[in-house]
C-alpha atoms as a PDB file:
ATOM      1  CA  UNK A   1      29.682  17.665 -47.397  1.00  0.00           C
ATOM      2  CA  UNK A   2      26.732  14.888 -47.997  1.00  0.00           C
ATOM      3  CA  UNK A   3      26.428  13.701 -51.650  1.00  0.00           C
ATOM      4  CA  UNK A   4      23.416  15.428 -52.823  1.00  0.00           C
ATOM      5  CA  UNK A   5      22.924  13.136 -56.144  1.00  0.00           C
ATOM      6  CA  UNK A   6      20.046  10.988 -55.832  1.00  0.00           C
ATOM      7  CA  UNK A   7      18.265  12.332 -53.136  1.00  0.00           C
ATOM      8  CA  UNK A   8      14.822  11.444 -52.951  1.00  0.00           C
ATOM      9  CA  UNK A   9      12.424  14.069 -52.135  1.00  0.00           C
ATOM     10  CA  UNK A  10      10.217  13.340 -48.651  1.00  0.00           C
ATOM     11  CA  UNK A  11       6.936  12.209 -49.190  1.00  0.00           C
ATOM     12  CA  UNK A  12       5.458   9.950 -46.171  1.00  0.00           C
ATOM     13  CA  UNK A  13       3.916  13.462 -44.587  1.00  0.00           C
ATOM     14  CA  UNK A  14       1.198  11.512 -42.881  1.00  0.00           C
ATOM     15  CA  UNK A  15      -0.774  14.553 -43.065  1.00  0.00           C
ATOM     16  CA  UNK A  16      -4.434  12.986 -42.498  1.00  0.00           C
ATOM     17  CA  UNK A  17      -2.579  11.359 -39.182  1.00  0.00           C
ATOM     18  CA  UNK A  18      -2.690  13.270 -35.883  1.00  0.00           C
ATOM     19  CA  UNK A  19       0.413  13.268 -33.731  1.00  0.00           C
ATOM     20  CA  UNK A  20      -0.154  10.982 -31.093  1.00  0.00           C
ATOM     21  CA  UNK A  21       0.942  11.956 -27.088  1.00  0.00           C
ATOM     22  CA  UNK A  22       2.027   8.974 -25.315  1.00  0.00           C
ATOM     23  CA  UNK A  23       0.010   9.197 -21.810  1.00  0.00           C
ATOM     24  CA  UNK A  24       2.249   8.424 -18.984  1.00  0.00           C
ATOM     25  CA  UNK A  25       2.106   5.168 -17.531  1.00  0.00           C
ATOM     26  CA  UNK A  26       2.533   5.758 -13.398  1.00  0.00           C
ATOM     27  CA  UNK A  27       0.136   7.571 -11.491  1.00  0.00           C
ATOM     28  CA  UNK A  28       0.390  11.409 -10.785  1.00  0.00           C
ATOM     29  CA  UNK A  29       3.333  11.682 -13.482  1.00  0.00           C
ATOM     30  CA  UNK A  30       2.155  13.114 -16.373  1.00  0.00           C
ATOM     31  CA  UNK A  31       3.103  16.366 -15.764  1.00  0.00           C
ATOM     32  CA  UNK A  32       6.752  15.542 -14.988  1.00  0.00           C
ATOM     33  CA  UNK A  33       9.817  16.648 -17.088  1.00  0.00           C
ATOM     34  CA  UNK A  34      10.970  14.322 -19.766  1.00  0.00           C
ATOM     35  CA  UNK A  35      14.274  13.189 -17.540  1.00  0.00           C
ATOM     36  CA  UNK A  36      12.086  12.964 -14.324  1.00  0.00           C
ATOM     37  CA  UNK A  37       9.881  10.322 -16.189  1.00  0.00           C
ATOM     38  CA  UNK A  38      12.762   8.432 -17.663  1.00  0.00           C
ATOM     39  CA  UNK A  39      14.053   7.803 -14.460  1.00  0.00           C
ATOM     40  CA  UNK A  40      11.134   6.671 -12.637  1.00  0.00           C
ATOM     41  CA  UNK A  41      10.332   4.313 -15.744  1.00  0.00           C
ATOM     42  CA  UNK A  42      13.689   2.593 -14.541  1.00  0.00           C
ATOM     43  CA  UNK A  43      12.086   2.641 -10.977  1.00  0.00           C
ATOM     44  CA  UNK A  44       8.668   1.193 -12.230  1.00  0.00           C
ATOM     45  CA  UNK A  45       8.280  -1.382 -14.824  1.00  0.00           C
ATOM     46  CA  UNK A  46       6.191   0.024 -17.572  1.00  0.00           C
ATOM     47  CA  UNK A  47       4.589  -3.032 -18.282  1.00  0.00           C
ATOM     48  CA  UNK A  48       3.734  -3.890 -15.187  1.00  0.00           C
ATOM     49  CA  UNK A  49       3.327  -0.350 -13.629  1.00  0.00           C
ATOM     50  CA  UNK A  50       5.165  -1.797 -10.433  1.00  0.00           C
ATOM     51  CA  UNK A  51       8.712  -2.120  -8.951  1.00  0.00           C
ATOM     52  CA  UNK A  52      10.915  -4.537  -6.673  1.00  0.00           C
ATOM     53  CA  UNK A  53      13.236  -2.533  -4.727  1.00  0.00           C
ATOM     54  CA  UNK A  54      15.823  -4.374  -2.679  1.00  0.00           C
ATOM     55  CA  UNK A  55      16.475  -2.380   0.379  1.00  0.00           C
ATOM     56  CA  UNK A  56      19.788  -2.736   2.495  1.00  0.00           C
ATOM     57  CA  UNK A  57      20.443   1.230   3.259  1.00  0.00           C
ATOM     58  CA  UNK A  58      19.839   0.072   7.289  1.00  0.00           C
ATOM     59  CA  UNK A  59      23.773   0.493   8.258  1.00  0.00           C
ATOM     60  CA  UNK A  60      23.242   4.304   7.767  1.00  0.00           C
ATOM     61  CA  UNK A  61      21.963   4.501  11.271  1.00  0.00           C
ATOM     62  CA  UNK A  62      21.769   1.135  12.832  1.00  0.00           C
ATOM     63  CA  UNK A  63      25.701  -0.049  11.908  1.00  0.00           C
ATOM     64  CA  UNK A  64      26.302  -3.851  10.643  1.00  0.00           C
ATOM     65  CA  UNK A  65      22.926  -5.521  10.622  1.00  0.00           C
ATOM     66  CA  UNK A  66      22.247  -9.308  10.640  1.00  0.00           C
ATOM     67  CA  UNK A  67      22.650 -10.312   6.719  1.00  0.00           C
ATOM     68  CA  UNK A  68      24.290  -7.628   5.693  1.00  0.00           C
ATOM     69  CA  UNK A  69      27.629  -8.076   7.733  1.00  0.00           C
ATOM     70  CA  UNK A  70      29.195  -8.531   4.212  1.00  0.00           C
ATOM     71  CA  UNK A  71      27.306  -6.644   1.502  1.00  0.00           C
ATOM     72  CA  UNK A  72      29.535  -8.221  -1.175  1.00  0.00           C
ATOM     73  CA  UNK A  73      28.534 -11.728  -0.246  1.00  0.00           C
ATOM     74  CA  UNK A  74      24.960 -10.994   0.842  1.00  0.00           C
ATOM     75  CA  UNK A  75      23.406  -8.531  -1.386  1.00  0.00           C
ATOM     76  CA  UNK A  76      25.636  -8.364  -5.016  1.00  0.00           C
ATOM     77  CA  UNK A  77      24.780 -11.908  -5.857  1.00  0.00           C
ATOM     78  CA  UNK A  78      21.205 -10.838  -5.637  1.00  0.00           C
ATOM     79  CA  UNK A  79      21.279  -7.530  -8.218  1.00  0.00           C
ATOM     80  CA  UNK A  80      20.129  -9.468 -11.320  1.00  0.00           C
ATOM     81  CA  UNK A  81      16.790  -9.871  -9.627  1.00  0.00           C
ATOM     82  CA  UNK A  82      16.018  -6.388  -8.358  1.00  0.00           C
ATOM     83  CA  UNK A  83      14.436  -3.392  -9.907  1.00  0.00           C
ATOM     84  CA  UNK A  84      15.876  -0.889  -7.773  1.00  0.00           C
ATOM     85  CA  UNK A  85      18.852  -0.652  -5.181  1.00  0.00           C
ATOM     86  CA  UNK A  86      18.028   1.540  -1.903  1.00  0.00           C
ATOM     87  CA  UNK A  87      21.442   2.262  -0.542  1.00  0.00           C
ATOM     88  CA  UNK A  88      23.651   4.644   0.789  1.00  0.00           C
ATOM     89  CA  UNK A  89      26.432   6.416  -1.856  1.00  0.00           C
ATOM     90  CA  UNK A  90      29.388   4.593   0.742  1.00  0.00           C
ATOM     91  CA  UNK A  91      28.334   1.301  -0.032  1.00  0.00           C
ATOM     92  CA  UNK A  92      27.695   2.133  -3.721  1.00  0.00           C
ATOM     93  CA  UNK A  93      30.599   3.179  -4.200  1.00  0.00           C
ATOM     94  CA  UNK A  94      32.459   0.850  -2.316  1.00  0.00           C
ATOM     95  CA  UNK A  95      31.057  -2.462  -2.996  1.00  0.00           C
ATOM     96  CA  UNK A  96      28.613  -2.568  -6.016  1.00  0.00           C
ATOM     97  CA  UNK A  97      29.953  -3.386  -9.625  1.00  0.00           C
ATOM     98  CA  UNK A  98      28.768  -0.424 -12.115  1.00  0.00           C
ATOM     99  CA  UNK A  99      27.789  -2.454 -14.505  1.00  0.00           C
ATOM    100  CA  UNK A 100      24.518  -3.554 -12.715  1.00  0.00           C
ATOM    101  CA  UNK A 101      21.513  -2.809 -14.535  1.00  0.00           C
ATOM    102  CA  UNK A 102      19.174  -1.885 -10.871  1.00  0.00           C
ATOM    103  CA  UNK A 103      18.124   1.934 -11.018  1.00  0.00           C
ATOM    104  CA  UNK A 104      19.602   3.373  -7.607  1.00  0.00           C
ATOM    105  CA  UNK A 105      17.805   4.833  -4.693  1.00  0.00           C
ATOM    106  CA  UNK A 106      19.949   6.692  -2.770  1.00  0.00           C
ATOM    107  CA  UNK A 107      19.584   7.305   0.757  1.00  0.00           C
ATOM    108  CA  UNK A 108      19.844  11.563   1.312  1.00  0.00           C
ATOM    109  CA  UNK A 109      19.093  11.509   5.087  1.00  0.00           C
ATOM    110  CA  UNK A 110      20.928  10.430   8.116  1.00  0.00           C
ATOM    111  CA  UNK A 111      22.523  12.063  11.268  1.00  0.00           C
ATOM    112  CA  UNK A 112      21.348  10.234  14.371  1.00  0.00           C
ATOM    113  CA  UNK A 113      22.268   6.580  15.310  1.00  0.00           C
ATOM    114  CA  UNK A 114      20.049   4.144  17.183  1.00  0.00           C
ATOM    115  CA  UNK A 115      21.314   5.407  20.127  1.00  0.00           C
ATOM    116  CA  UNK A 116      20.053   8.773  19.900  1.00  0.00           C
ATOM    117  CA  UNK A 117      16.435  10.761  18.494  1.00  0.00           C
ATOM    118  CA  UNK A 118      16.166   8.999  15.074  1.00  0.00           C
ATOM    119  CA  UNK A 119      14.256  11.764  13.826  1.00  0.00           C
ATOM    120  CA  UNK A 120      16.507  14.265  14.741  1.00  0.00           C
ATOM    121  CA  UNK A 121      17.938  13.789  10.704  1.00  0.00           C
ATOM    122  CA  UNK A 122      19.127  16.152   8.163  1.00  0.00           C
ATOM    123  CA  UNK A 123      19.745  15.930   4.490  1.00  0.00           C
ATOM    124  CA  UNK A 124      23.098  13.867   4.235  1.00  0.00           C
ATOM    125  CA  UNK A 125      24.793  14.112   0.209  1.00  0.00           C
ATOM    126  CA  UNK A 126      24.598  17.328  -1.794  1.00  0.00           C
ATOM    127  CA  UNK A 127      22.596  17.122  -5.036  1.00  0.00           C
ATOM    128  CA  UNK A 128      25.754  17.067  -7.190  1.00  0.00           C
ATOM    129  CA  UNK A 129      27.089  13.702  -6.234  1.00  0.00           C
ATOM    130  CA  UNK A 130      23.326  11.788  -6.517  1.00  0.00           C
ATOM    131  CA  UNK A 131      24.166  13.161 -10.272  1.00  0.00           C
ATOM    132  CA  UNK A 132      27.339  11.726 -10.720  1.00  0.00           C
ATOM    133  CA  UNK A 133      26.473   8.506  -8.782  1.00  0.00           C
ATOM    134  CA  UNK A 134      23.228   8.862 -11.741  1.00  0.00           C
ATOM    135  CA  UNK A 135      21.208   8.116  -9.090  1.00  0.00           C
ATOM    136  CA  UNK A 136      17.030   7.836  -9.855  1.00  0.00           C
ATOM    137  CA  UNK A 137      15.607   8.751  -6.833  1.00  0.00           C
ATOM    138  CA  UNK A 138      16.701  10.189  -3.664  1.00  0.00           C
ATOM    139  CA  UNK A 139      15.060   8.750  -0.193  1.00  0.00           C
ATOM    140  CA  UNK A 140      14.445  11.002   2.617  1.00  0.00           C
ATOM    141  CA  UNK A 141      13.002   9.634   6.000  1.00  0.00           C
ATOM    142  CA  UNK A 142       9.445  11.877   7.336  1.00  0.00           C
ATOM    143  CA  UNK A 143       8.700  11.813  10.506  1.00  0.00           C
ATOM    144  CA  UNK A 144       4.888  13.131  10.780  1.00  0.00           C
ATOM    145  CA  UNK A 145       4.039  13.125  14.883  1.00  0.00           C
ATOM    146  CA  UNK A 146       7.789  12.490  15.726  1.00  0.00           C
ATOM    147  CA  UNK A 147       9.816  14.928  17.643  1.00  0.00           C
ATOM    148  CA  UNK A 148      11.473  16.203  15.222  1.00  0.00           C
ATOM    149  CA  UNK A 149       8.597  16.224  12.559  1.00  0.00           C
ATOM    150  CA  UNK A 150       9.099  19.899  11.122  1.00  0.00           C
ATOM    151  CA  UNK A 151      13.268  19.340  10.556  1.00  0.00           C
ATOM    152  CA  UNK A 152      12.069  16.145   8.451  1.00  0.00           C
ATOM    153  CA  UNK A 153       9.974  17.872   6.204  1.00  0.00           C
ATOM    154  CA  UNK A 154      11.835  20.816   5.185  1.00  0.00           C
ATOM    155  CA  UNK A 155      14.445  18.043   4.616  1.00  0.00           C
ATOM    156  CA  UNK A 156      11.721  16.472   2.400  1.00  0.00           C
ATOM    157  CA  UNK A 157      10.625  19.574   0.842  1.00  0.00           C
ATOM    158  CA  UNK A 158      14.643  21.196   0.261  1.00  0.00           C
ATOM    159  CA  UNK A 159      14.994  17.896  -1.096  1.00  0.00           C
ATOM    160  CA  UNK A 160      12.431  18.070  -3.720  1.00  0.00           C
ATOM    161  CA  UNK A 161      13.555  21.435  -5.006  1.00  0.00           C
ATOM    162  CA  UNK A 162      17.259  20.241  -5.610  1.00  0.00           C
ATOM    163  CA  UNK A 163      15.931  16.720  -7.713  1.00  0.00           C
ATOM    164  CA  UNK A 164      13.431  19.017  -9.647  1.00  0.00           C
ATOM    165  CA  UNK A 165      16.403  20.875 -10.770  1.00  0.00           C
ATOM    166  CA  UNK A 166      18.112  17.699 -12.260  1.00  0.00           C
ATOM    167  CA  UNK A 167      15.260  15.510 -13.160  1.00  0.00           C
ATOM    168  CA  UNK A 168      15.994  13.318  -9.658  1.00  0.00           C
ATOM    169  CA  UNK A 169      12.734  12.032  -7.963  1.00  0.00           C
ATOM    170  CA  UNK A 170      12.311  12.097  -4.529  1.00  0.00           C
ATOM    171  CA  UNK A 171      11.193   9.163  -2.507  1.00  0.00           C
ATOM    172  CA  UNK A 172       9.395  10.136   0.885  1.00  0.00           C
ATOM    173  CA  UNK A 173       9.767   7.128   3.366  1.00  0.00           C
ATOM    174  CA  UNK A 174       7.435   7.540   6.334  1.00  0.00           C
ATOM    175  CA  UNK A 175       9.075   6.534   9.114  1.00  0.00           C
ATOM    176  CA  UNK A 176       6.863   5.059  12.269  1.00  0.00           C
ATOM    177  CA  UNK A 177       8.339   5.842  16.018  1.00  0.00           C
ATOM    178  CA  UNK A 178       8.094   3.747  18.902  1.00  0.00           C
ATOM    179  CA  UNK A 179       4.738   6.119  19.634  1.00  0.00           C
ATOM    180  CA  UNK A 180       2.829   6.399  16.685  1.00  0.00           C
ATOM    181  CA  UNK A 181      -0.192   3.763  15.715  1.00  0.00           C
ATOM    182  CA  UNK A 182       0.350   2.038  12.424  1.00  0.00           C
ATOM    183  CA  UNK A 183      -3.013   2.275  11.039  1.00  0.00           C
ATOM    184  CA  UNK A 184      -4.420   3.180   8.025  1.00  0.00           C
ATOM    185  CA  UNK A 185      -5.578   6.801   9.572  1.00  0.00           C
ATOM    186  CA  UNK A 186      -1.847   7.482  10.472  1.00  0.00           C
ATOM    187  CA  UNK A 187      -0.314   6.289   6.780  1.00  0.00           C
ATOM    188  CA  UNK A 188      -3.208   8.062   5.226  1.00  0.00           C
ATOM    189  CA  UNK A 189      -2.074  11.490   6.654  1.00  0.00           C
ATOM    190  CA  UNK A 190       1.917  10.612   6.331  1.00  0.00           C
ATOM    191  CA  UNK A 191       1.743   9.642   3.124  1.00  0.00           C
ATOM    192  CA  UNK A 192      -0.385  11.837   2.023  1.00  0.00           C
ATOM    193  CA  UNK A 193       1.457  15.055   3.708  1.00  0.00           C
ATOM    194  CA  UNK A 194       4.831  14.159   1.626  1.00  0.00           C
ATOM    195  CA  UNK A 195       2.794  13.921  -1.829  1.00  0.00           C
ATOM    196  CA  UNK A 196       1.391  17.256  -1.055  1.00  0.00           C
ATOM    197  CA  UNK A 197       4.624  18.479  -0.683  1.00  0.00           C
ATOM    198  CA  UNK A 198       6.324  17.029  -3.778  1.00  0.00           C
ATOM    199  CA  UNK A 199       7.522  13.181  -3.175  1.00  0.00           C
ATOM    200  CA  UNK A 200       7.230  11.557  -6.510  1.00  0.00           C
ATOM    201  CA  UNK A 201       6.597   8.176  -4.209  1.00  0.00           C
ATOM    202  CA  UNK A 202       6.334   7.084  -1.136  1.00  0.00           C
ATOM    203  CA  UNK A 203       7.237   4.278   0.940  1.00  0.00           C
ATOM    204  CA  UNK A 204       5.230   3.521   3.811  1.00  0.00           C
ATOM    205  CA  UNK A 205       3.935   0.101   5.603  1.00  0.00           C
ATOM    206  CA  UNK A 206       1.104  -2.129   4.833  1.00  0.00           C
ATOM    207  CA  UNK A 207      -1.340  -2.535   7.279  1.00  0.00           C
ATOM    208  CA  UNK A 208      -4.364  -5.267   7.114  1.00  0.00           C
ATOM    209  CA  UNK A 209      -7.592  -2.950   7.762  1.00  0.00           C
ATOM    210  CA  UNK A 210      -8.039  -0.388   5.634  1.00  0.00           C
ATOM    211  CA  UNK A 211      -4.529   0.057   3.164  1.00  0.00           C
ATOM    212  CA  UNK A 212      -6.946   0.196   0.001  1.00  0.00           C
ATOM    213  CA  UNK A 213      -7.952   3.852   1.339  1.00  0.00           C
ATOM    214  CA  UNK A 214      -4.271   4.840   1.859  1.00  0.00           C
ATOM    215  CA  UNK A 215      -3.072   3.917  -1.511  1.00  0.00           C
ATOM    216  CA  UNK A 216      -6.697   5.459  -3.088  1.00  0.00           C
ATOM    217  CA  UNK A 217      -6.195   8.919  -1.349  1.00  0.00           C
ATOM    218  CA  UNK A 218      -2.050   9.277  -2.468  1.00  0.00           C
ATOM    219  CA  UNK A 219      -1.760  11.258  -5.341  1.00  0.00           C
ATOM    220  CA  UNK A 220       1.507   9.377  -6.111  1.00  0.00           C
ATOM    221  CA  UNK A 221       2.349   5.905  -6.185  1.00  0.00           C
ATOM    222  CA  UNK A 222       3.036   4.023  -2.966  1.00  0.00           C
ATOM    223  CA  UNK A 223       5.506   0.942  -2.267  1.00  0.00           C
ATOM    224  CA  UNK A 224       5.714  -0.694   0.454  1.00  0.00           C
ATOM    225  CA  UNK A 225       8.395  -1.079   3.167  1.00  0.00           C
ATOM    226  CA  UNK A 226       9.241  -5.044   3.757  1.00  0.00           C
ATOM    227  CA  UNK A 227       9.612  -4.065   7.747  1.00  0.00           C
ATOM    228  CA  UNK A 228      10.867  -7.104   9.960  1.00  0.00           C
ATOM    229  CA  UNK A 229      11.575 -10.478   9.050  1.00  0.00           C
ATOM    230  CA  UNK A 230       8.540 -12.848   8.641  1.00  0.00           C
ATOM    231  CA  UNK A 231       7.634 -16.107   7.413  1.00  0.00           C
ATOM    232  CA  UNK A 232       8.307 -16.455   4.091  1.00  0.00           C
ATOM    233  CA  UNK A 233       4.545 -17.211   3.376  1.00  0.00           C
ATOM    234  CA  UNK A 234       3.178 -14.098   5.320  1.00  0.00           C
ATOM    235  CA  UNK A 235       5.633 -11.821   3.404  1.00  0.00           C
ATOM    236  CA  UNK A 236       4.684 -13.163   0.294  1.00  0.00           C
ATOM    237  CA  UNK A 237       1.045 -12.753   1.329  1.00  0.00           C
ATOM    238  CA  UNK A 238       1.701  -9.175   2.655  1.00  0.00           C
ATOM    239  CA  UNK A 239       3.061  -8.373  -0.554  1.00  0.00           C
ATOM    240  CA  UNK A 240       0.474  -9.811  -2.710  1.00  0.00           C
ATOM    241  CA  UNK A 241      -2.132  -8.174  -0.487  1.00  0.00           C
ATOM    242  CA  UNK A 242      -0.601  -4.615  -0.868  1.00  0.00           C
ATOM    243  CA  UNK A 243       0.017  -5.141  -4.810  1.00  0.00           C
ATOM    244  CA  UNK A 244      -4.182  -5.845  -4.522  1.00  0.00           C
ATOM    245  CA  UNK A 245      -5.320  -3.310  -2.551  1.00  0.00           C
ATOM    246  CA  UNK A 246      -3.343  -0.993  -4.886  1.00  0.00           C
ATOM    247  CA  UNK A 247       0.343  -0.491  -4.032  1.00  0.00           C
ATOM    248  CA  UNK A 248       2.872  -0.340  -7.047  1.00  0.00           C
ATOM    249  CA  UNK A 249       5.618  -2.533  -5.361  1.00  0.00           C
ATOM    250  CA  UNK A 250       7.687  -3.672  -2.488  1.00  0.00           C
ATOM    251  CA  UNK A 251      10.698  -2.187  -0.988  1.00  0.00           C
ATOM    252  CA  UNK A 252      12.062  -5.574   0.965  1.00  0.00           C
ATOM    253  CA  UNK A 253      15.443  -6.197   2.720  1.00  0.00           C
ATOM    254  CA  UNK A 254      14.817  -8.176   5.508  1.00  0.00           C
ATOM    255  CA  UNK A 255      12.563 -10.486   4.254  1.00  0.00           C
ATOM    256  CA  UNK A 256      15.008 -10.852   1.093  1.00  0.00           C
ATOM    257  CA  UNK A 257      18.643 -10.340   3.057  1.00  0.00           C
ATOM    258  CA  UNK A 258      17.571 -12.556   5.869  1.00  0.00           C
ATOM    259  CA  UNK A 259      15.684 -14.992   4.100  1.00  0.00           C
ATOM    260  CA  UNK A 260      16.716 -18.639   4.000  1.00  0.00           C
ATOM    261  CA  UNK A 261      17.125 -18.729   0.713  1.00  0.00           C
ATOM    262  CA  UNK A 262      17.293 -14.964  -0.733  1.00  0.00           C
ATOM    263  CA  UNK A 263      17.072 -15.533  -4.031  1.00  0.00           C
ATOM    264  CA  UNK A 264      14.498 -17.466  -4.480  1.00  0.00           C
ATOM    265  CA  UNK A 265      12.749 -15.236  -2.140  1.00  0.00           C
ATOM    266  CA  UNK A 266      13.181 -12.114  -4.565  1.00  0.00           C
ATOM    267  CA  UNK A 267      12.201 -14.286  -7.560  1.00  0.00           C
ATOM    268  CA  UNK A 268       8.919 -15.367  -5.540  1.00  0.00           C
ATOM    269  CA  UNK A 269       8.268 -11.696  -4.916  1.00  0.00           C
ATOM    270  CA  UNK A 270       8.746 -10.313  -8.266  1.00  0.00           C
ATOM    271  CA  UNK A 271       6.069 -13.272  -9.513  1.00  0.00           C
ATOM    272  CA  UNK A 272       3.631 -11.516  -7.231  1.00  0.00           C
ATOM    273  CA  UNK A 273       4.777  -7.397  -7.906  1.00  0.00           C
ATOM    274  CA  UNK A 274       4.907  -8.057 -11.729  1.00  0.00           C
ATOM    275  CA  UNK A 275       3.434 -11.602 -12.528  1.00  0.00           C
ATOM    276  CA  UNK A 276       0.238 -11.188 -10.323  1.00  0.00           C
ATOM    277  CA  UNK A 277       0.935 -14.600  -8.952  1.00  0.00           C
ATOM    278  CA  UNK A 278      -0.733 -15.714  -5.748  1.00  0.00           C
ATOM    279  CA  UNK A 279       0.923 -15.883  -2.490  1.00  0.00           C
ATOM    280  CA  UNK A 280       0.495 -19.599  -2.574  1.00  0.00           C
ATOM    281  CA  UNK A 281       1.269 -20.130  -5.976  1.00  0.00           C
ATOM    282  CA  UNK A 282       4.595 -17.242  -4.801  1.00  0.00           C
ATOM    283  CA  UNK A 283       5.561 -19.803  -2.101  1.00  0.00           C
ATOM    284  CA  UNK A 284       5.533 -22.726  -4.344  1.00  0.00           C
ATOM    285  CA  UNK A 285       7.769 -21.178  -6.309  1.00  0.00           C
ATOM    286  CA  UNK A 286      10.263 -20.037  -3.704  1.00  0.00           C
ATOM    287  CA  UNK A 287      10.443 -23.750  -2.362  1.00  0.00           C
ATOM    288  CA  UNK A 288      11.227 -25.067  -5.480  1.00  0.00           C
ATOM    289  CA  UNK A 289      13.741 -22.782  -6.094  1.00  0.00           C
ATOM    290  CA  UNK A 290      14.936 -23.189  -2.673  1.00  0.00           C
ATOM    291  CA  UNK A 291      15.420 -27.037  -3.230  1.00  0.00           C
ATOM    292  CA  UNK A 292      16.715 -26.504  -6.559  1.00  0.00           C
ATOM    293  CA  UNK A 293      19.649 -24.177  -5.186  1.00  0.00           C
END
């Protein structure tokens, strides 16, 4: 039992001194559970409000693709620089130390390869091992206009239900077909269908006329997807662009994993996500950097 002698009697009530509720910092969250915020504030910087998400989940239905042959030479050197690690729980498990600091995005859909219907998916892990794998988020591919567009959001939806249940947010990625436009009309429905129906984010693609509406009329904050490789100066520009017209971050692989110099190329983009560097002053820095290395 505690020593009782000398105990002071409480007197700093602060009486005349309201209780002050901390407002949350990302948009649409403030209603969220305590553990459901906690994790996205490891998804999204709270200073900056944004995130840099290193994506290299592409082997779950496309096999070994270029740069990411061997995961353990390509990808773990670049960890320190990331935000967030989109991935699928085989690789996790197989090849990425535990001790990285990266909040993980798990990928929760898959079925088809590239040789069949890719949006023929359905939800691929059970709820219990994205908990022990202490997973942040969960990423589910939507397919709004595909064939399959129904199956993909009930897998959306089912999936929303199972992370509300253990504090696990739910990242809708809206995937684009070989028949559907990518314009500001179509990502303005898609992304806007899957915060309707729960996603805590979305990932979707930037598109030059008219994003600022997209990202205004989502309830929920949007990142967006790297897509193919570019020139290092027009993905730096894409991503500065986006981070403008009010995105909270980029989910790049390619234009990271393929890059000349990757590195550099994820310090270049994290100046723009959370510096608000330029893309010129971005591309300075990734040459240096690249000449340095």
């Amino acid at each position: 039992m505690a020593d009782l002698d000398g105990v002071k009697d409480s007197k700093e009530f602060h009486t005349g001194v309201p209780q002050q509720a901390a407002d949350f910092f990302l948009k649409g969250s403030s209603h969220y559970d305590w553990g459901l915020k906690n994790r996205l504030s490891r998804i999204f910087d709270p200073q900056s409000g944004n995130t840099v998400m290193l994506a290299f989940d592409h082997g779950y239905f496309q096999g070994p693709t270029t740069g990411l042959e061997r995961i353990d030479l390509s990808i773990v050197p670049l960890i320190p620089w990331a935000d967030t690690l989109m991935l699928t729980r085989g690789v996790l498990r197989s090849l990425i130390p535990p001790a990285s600091r990266p909040s993980i995005v798990l990928r929760a859909s898959g079925g088809p390869s590239i040789l069949k219907e890719l949006s023929n998916e359905e939800i691929a892990l059970d709820i219990e091992d994205a908990v022990r794998l202490n997973a942040a988020a969960l990423a589910v591919q939507v397919f709004v206009g595909g064939e399959h567009e129904t199956k993909s959001i009930h897998n959306l939806t089912r999936l929303v239900d199972q992370g509300l249940r253990y504090g696990i947010a739910t990242l809708a990625v809206t995937a684009v077909g070989k028949d559907m436009v990518r314009d500001a009309k179509y990502f303005r429905l898609a992304t806007r269908i899957c915060a309707e129906l729960g996603a805590q984010y979305v990932k979707t693609y930037y598109v030059e006329e008219g994003f600022e509406t997209v990202t205004s009329c989502c309830p929920v904050p949007i990142v967006i997807a790297g897509g193919k490789k570019l020139p290092e100066l027009d993905a730096l520009t894409m991503a500065y662009n986006a981070i403008q017209r009010g995105a909270n971050g980029g989910d790049m692989g390619r234009n990271i994993f393929q890059s000349d110099a990757p590195i550099a190329m994820l310090q270049a983009v994290r100046a723009i996500v959370h510096g608000g560097e330029t893309a010129a002053r971005a591309f300075e820095m990734y040459n240096t950097l690249k000449n340095e290395a």
